[in-house]
Protein backbone atom coordinates (compact mmCIF):
# COMPACT_ATOMS: atom_id res chain seq x y z
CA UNK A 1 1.09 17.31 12.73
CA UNK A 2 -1.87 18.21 11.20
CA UNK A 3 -4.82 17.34 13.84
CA UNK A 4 -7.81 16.60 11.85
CA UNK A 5 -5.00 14.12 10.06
CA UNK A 6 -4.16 12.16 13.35
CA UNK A 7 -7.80 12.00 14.40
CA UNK A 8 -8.62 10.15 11.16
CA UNK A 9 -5.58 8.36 10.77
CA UNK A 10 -5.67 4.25 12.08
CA UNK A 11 -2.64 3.04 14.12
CA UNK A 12 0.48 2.26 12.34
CA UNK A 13 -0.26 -1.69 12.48
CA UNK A 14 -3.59 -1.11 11.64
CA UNK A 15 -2.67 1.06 8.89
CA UNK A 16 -0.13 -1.99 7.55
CA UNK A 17 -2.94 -4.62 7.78
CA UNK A 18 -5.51 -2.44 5.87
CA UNK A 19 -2.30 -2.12 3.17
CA UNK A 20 -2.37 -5.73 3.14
CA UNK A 21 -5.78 -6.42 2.77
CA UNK A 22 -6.08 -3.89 -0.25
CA UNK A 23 -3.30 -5.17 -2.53
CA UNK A 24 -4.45 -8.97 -2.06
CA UNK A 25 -7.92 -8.28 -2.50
CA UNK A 26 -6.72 -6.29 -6.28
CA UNK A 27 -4.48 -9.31 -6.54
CA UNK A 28 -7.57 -11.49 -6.25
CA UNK A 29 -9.12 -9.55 -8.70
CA UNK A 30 -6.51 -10.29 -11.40
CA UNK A 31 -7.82 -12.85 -13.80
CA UNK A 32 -5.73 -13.92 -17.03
CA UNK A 33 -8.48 -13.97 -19.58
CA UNK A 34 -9.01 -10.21 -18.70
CA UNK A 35 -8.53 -7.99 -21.58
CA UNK A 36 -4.76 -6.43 -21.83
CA UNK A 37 -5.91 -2.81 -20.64
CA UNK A 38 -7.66 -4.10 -17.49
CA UNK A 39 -4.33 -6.16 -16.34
CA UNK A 40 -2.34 -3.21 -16.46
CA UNK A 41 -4.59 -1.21 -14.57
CA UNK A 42 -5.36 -3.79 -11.92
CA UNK A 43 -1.15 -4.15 -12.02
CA UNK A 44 -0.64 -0.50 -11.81
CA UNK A 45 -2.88 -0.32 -8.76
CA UNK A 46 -1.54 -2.85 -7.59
CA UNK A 47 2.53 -1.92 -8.02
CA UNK A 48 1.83 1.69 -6.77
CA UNK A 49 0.15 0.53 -3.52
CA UNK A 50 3.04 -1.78 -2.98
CA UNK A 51 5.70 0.93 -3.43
CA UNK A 52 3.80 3.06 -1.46
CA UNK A 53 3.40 0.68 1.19
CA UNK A 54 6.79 -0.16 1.18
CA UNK A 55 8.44 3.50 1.21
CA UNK A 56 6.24 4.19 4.26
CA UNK A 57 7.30 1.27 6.36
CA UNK A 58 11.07 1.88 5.91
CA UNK A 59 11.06 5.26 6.39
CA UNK A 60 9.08 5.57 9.23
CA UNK A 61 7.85 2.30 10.47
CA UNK A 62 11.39 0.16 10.76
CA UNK A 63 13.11 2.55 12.06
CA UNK A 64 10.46 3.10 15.12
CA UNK A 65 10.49 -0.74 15.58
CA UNK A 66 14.18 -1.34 15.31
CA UNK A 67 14.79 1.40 17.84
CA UNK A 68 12.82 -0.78 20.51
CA UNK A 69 13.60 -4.13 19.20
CA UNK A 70 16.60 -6.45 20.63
CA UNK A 71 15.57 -8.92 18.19
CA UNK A 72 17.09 -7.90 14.69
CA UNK A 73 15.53 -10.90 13.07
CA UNK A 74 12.36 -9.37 13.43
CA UNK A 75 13.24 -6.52 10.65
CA UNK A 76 15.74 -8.70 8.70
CA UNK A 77 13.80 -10.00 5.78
CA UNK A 78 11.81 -7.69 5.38
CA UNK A 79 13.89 -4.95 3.91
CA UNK A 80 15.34 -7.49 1.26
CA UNK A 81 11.85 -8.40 0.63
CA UNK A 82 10.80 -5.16 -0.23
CA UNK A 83 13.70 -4.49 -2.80
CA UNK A 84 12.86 -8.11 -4.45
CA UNK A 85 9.29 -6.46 -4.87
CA UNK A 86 10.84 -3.66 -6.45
CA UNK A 87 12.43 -5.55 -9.22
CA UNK A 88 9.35 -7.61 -10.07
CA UNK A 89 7.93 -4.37 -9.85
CA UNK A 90 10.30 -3.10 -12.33
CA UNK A 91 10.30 -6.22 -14.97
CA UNK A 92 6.47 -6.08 -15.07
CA UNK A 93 6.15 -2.27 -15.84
CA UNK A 94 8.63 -2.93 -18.71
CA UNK A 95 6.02 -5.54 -20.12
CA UNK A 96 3.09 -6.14 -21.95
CA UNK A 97 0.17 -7.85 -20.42
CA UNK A 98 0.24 -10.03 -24.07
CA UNK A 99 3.71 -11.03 -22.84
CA UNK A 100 3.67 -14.54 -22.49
CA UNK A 101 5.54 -14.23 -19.04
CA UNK A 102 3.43 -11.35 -18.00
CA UNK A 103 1.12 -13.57 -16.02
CA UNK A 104 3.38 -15.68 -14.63
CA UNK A 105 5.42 -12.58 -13.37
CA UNK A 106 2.10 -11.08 -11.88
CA UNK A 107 2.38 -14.48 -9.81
CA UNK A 108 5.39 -14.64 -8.88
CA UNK A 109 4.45 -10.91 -7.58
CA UNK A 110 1.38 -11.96 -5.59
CA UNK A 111 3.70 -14.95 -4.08
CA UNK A 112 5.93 -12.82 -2.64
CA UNK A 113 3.96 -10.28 -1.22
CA UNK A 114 1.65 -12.92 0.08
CA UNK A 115 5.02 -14.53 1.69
CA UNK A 116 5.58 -10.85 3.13
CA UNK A 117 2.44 -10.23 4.51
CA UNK A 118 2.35 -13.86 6.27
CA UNK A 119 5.92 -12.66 7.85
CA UNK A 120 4.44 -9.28 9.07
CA UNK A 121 1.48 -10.61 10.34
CA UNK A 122 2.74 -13.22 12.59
CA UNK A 123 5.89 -12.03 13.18
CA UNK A 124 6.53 -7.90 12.85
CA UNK A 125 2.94 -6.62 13.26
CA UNK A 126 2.26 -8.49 17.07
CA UNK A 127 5.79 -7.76 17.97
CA UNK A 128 5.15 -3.90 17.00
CA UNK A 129 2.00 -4.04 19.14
CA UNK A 130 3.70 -4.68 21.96
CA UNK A 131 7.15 -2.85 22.06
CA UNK A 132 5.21 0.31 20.09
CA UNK A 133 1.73 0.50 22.02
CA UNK A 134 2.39 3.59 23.31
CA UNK A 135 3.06 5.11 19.52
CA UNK A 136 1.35 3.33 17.42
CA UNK A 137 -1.53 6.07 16.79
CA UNK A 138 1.14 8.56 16.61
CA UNK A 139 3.01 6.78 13.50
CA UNK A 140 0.22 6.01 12.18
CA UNK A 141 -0.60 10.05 11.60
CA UNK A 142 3.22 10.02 10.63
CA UNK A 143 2.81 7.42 7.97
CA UNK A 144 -0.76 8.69 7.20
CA UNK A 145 0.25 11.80 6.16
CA UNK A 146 3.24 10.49 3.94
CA UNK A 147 1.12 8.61 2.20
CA UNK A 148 -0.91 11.77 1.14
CA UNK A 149 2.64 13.40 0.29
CA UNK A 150 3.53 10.15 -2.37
CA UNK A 151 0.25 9.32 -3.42
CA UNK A 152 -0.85 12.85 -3.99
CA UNK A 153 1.02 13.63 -6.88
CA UNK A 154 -0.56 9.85 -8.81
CA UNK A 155 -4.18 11.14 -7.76
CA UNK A 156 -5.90 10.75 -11.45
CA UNK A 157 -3.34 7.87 -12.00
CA UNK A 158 -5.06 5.60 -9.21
CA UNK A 159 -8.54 6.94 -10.26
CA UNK A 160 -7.86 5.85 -13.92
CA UNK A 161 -6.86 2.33 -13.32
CA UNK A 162 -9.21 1.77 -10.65
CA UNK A 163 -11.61 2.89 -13.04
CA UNK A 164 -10.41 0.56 -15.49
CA UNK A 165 -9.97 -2.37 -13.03
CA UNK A 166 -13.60 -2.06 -11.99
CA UNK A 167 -16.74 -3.08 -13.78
CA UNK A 168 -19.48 0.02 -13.41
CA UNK A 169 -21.64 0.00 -10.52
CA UNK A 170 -18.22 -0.77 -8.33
CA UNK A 171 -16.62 1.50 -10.22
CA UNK A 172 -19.26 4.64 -9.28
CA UNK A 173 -19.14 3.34 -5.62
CA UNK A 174 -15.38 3.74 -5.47
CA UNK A 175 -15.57 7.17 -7.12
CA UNK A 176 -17.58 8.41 -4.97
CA UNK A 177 -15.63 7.79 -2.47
CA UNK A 178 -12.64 8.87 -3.98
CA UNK A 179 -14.11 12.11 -4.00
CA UNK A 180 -15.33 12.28 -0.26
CA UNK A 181 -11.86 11.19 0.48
CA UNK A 182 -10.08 13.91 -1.52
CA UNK A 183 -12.81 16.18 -0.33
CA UNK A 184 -11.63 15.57 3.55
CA UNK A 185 -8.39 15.18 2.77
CA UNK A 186 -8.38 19.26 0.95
CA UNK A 187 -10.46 20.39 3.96
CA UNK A 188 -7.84 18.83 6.53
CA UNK A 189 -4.99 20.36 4.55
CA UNK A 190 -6.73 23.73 4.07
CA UNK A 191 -7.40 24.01 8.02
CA UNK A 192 -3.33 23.38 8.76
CA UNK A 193 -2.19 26.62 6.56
CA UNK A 194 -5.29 28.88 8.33
């Protein structure tokens, strides 16, 4: 694993609350009198963070936790969860946001991820921190650099609708450190191949 990578990378549940926090604070900044091209792009940001998320914590997360856990209930939801996100997912990307049930689907979205992240907070996330202490920085690199791996390829995607989503002195703030980000994130890579 790429070193400067794990360094920089937080722990696996602190990488999952900082997740959290992100998509609710883009739900929050949802509003329904927005204009049609600034929905989307708050939605976009929104659905790609929350597949992202979710690919993440079942490929690499789960399985860590259910290979410690004797409770099954801990990890049962959440799975099913995930794929009910998917399909919301799904019927809002094959909308408008002048749909009349766009904003109602956005929502019903933000309910169940809200639902989710209540669930993995209280339940998976403590539960993680004690039966995973030992690896928690260590998946956190894992899931760290996966995210790079499915993100990467969306790059100018996120920067667009973030820069749509935004109004302009935000929106300059959060390029800039876009930028510094990709910046460390090319020097990191560069270093593993030398």
């Amino acid at each position: 694993m790429n070193e400067i990578v794990s360094k920089l990378s937080p722990g696996a549940t602190k990488l999952i609350r900082m997740d959290h926090t992100h998509v609710l604070s883009n739900f929050h900044r949802y509003e329904m009198d927005a204009p049609s091209d600034k929905k989307r792009a708050i939605v976009n940001v929104i659905c790609l963070g929350l597949e992202v998320h979710a690919q993440i914590e079942e490929e690499i997360f789960y399985p860590a936790l259910e290979e410690v856990s004797t409770d099954d209930e801990v990890l049962a939801k959440s799975k099913p969860e995930h794929d009910e996100m998917r399909r919301l997912i799904g019927e809002l990307r094959s909308m408008e946001p002048a749909d009349e049930a766009y904003d109602s689907k956005v929502l019903e979205l933000m309910r169940d991820v809200m639902h989710h992240v209540a669930d993995e907070e209280t339940v998976l996330l403590p539960a993680a921190e004690l039966l995973l202490k030992d690896r928690l920085s260590e998946l956190g690199a894992q899931m760290t650099k996966r995210r790079m791996e499915l993100a990467g390829p969306h790059a100018a995607e996120i920067a667009l609708n973030q820069a749509r989503a935004m109004p302009g002195a935000t929106m300059l703030v959060a390029a800039g450190g876009l930028l510094a980000g990709g910046y460390l994130l090319k020097q990191a890579f560069s270093h593993r191949h030398h």
